[in-house]
C-alpha atoms as a PDB file:
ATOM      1  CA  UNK A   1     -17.457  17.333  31.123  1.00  0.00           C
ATOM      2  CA  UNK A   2     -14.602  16.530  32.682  1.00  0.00           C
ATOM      3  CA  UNK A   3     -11.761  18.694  34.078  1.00  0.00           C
ATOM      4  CA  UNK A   4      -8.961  17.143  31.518  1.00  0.00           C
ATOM      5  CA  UNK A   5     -11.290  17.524  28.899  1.00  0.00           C
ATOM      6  CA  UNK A   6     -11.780  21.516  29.724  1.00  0.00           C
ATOM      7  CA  UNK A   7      -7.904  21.815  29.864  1.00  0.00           C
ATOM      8  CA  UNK A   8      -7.608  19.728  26.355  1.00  0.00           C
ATOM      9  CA  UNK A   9     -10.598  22.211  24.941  1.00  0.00           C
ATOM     10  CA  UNK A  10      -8.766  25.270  25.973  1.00  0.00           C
ATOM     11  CA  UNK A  11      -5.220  24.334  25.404  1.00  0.00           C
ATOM     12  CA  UNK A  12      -6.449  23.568  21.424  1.00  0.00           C
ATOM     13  CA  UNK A  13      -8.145  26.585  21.163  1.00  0.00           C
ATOM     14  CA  UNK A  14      -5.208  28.665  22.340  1.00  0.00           C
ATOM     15  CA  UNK A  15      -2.940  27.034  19.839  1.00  0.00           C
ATOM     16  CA  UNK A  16      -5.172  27.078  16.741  1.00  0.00           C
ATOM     17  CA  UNK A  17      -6.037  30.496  17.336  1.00  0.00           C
ATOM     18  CA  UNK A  18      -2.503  31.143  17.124  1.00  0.00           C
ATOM     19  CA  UNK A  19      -2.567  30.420  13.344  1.00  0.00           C
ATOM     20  CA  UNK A  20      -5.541  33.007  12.657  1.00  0.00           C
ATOM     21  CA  UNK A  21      -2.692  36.000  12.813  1.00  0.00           C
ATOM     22  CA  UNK A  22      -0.380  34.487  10.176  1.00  0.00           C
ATOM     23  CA  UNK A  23      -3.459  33.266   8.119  1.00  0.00           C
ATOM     24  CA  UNK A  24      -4.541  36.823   7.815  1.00  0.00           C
ATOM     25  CA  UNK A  25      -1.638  38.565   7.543  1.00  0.00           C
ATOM     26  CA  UNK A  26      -0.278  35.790   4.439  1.00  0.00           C
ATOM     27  CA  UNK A  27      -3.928  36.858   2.745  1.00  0.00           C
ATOM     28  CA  UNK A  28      -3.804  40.363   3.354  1.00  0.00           C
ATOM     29  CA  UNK A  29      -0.001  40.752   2.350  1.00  0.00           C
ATOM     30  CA  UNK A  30       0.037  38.465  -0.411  1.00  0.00           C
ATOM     31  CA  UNK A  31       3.208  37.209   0.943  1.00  0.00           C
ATOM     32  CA  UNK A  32       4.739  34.173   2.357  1.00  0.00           C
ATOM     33  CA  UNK A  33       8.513  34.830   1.798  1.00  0.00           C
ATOM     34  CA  UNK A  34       9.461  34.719   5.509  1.00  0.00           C
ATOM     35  CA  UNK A  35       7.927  31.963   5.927  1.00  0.00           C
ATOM     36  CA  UNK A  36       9.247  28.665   6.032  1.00  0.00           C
ATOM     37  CA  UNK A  37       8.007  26.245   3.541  1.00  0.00           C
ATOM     38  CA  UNK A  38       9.645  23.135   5.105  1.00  0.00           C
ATOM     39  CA  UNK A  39       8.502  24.008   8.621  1.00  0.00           C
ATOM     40  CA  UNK A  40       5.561  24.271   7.439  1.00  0.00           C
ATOM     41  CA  UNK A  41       5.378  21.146   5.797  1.00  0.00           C
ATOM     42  CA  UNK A  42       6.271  19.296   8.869  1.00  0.00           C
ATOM     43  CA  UNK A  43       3.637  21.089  10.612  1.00  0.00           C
ATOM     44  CA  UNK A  44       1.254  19.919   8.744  1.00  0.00           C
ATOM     45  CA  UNK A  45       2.285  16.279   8.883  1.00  0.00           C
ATOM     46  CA  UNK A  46       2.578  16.555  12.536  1.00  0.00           C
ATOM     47  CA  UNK A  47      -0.683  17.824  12.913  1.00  0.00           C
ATOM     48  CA  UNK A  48      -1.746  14.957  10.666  1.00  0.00           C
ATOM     49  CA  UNK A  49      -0.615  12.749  13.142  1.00  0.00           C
ATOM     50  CA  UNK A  50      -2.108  14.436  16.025  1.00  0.00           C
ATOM     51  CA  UNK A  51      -5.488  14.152  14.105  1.00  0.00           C
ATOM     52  CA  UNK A  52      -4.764  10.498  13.740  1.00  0.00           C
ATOM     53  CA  UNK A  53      -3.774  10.173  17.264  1.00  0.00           C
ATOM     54  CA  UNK A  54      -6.969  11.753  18.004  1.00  0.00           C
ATOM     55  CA  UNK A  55      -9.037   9.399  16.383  1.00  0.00           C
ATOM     56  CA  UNK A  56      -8.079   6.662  17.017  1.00  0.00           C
ATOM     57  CA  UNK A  57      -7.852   7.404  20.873  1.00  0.00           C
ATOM     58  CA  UNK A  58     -11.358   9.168  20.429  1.00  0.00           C
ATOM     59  CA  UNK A  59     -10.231  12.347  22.166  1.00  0.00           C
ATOM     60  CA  UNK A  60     -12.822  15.260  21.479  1.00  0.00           C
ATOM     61  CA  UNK A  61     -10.070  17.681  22.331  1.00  0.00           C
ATOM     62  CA  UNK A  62      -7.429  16.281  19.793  1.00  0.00           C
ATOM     63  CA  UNK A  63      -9.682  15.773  17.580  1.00  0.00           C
ATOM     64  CA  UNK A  64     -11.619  19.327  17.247  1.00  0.00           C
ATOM     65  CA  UNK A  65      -8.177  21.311  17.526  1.00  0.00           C
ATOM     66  CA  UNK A  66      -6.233  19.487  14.569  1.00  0.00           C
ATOM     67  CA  UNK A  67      -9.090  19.542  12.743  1.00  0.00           C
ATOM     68  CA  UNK A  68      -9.119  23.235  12.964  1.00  0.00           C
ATOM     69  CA  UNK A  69      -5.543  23.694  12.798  1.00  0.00           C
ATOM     70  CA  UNK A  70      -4.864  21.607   9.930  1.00  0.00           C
ATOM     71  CA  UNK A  71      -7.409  23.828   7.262  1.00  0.00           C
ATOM     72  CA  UNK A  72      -5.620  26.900   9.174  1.00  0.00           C
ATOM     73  CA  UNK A  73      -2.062  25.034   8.258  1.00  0.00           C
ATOM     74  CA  UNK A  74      -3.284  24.122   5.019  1.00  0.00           C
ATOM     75  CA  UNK A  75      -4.806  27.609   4.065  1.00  0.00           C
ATOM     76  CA  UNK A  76      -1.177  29.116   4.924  1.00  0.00           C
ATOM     77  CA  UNK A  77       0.669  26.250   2.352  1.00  0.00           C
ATOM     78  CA  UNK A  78      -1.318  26.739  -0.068  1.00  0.00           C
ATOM     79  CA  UNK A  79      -1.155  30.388  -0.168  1.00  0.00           C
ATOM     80  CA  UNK A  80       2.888  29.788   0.461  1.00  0.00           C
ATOM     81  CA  UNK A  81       3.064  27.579  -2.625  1.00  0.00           C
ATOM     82  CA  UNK A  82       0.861  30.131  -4.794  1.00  0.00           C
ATOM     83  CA  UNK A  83       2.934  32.895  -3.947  1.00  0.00           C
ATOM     84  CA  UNK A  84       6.312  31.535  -5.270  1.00  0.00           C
ATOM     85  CA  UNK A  85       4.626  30.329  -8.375  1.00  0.00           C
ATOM     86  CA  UNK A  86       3.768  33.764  -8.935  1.00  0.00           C
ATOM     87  CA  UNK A  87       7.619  34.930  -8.181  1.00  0.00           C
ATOM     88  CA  UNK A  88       9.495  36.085 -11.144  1.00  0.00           C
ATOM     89  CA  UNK A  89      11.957  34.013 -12.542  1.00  0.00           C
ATOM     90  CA  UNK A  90      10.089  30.478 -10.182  1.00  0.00           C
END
């Protein structure tokens, strides 16, 4: 294994992890108010891309990471969009 691949490895688990907090918290609280939908949604399309990116350059690193991140992201929206459905008067 290479030393760029190590750094790609570790730099995608740093920033996926980062998602676990809000994941949990979102579940736990049962809220998403304070969070933005539309950032959220562009998240997710960038991460898309990144995935995309990933594939098609057939980077391990790229690859693993969005994967991850993208069910984290997706997890969040969809919790996000069940929340204001439930929200009197939506």
């Amino acid at each position: 294994m290479t030393l760029s691949t190590v750094i790609g490895l570790a730099a995608g688990a740093f920033t996926t992890v980062a998602f676990i907090p809000q994941v949990i918290k979102t579940y736990r609280s049962q809220s998403s108010e304070d969070l933005s939908l539309g950032m959220f949604g562009l998240m997710v399309t960038g991460v898309v891309f990144w995935l995309a990116y990933g594939l098609m350059t057939r980077d391990v690193p790229i690859i693993l990471a969005n994967v991850v991140t993208l069910s984290l992201q997706l997890a969040v929206l969809a919790m996000m969009i069940n929340h204001r459905r439930k929200r009197p008067g939506m």
